[in-house]
N, C-alpha and C. Protein backbone atom coordinates (compact mmCIF):
# COMPACT_ATOMS: atom_id res chain seq x y z
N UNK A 1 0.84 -1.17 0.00
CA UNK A 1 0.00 0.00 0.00
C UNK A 1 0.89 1.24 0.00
N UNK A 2 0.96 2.01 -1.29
CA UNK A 2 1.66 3.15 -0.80
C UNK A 2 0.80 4.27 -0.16
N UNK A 3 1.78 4.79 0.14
CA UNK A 3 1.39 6.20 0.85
C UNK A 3 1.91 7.68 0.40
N UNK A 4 0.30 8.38 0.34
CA UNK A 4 0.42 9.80 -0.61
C UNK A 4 1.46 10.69 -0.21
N UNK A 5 1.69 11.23 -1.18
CA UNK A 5 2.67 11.86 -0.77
C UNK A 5 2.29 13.53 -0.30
N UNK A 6 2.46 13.98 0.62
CA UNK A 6 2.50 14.76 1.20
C UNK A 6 3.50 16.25 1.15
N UNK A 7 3.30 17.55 0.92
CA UNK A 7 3.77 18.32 0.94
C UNK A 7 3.53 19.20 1.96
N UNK A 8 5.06 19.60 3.36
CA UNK A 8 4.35 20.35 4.17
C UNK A 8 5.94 20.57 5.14
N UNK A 9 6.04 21.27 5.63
CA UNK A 9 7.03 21.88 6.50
C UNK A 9 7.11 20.64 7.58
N UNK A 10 8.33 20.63 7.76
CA UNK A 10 8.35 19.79 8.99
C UNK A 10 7.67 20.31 10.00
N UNK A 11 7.58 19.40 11.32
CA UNK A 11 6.93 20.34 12.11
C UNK A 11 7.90 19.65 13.48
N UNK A 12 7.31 21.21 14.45
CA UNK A 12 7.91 20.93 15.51
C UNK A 12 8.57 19.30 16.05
N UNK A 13 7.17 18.40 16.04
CA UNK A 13 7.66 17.28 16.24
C UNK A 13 8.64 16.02 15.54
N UNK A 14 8.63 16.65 14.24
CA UNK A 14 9.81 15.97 13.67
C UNK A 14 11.22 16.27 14.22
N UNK A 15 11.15 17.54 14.43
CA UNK A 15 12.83 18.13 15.14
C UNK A 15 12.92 17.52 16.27
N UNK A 16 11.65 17.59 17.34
CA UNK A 16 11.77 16.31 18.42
C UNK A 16 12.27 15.12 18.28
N UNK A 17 12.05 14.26 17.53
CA UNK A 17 12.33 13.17 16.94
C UNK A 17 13.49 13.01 16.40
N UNK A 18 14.09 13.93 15.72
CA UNK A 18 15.41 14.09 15.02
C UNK A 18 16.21 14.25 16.31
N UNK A 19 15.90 15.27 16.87
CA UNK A 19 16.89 15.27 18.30
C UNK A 19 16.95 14.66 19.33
N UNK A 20 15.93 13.71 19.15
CA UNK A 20 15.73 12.43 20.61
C UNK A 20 17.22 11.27 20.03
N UNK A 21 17.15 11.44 18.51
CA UNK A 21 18.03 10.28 17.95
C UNK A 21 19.36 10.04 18.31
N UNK A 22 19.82 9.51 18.65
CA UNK A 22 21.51 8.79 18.81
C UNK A 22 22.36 8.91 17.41
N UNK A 23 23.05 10.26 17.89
CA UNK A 23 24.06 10.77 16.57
C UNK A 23 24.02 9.23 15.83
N UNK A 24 24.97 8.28 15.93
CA UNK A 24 24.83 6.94 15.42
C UNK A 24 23.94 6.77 14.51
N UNK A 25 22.44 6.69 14.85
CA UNK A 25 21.01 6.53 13.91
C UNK A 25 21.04 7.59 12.89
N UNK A 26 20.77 8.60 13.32
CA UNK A 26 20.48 9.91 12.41
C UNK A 26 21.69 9.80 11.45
N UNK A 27 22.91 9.61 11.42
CA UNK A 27 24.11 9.37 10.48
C UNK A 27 23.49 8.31 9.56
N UNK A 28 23.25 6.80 10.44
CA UNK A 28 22.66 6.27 9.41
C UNK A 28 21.53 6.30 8.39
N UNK A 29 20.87 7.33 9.19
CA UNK A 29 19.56 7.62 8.04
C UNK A 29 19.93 8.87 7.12
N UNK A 30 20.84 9.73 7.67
CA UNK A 30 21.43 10.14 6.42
C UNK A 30 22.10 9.42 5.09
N UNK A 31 23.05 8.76 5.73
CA UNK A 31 23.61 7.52 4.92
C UNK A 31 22.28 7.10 4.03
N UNK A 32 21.49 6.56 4.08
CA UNK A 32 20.21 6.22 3.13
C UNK A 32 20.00 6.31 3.31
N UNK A 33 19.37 7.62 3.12
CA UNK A 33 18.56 8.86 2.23
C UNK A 33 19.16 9.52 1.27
N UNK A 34 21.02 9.38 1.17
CA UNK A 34 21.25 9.86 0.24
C UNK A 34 22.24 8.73 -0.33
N UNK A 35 22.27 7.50 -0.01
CA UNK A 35 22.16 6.43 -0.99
C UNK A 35 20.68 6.19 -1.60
N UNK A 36 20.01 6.39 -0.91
CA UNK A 36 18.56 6.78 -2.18
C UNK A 36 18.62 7.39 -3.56
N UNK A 37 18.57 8.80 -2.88
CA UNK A 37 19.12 10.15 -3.96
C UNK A 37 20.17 9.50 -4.67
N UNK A 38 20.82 9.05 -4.61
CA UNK A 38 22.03 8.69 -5.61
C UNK A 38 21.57 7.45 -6.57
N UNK A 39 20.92 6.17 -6.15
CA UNK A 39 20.64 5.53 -6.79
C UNK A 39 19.30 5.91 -7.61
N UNK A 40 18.10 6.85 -7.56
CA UNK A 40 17.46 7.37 -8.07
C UNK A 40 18.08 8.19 -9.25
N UNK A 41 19.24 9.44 -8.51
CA UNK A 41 19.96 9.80 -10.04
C UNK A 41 20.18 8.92 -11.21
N UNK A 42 21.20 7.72 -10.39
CA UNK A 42 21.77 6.73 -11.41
C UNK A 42 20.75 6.49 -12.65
N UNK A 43 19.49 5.94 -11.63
CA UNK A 43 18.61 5.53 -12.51
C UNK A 43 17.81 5.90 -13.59
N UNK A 44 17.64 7.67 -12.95
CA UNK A 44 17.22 8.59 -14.32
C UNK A 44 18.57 8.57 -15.31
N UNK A 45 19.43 8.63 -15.14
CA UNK A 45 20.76 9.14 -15.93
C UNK A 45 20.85 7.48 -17.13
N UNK A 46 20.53 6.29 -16.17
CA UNK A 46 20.77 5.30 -17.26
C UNK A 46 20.06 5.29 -18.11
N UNK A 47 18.16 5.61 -17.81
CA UNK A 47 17.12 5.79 -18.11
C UNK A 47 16.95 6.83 -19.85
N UNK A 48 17.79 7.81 -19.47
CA UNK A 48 17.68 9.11 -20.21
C UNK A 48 18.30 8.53 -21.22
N UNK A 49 19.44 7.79 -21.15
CA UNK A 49 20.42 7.23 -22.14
C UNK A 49 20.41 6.22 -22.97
N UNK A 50 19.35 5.41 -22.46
CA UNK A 50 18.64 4.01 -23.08
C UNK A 50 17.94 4.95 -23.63
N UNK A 51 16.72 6.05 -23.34
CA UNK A 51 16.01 6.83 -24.78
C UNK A 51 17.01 7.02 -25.83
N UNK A 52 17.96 7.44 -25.20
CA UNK A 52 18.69 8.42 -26.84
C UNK A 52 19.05 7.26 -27.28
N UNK A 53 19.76 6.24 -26.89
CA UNK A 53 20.13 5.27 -27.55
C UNK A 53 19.58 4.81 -28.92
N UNK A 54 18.26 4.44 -28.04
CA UNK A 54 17.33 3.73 -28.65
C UNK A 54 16.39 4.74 -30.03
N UNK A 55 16.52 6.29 -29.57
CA UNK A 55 16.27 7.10 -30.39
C UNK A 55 17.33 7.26 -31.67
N UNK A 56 18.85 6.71 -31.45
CA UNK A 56 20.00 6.80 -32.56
C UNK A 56 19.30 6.02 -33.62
N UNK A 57 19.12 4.44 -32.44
CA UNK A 57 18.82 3.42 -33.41
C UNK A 57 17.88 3.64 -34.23
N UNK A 58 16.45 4.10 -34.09
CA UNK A 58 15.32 4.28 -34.37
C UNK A 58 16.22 4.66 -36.17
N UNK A 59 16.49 6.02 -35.71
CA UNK A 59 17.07 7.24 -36.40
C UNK A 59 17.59 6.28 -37.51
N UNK A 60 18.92 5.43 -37.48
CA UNK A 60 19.36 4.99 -38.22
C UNK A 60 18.93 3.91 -39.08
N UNK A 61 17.68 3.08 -38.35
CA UNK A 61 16.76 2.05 -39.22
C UNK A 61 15.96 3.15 -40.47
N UNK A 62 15.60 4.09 -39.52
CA UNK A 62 14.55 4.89 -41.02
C UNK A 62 15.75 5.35 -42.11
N UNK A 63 16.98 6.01 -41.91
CA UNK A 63 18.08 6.19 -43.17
C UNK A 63 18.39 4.89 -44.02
N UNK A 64 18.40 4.01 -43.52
CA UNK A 64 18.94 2.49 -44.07
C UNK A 64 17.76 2.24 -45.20
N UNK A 65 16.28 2.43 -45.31
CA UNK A 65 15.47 1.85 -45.25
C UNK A 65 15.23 2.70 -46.70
């Protein structure tokens, strides 16, 4: 089941929460969150490149033809 996504300022009680955490934890949830972000880039960037690719090929079947 996902869950909507939400747009909205943190709020007080998230900073609670963030600051109840054990430096330790909060490092690791930095750690992935931005091994997230990074593998999300990757994935648009391979993504973008399989289009053009596949747009060369396209390109070069209709000249051949």
């Amino acid at each position: 089941m996902a869950i909507p996504s939400c747009r909205f300022s943190p709020g007080r009680e998230s900073a609670q929460v963030w600051g109840q955490l054990d430096s330790a934890l909060r490092q690791r949830a930095i750690s992935v969150v931005a091994q997230m972000a990074f593998n999300l880039v990757k994935t648009q960037a391979a993504s973008s490149q399989q289009e053009t690719d596949d747009d060369h090929a396209s390109a070069r079947e209709q000249t051949t033809q």
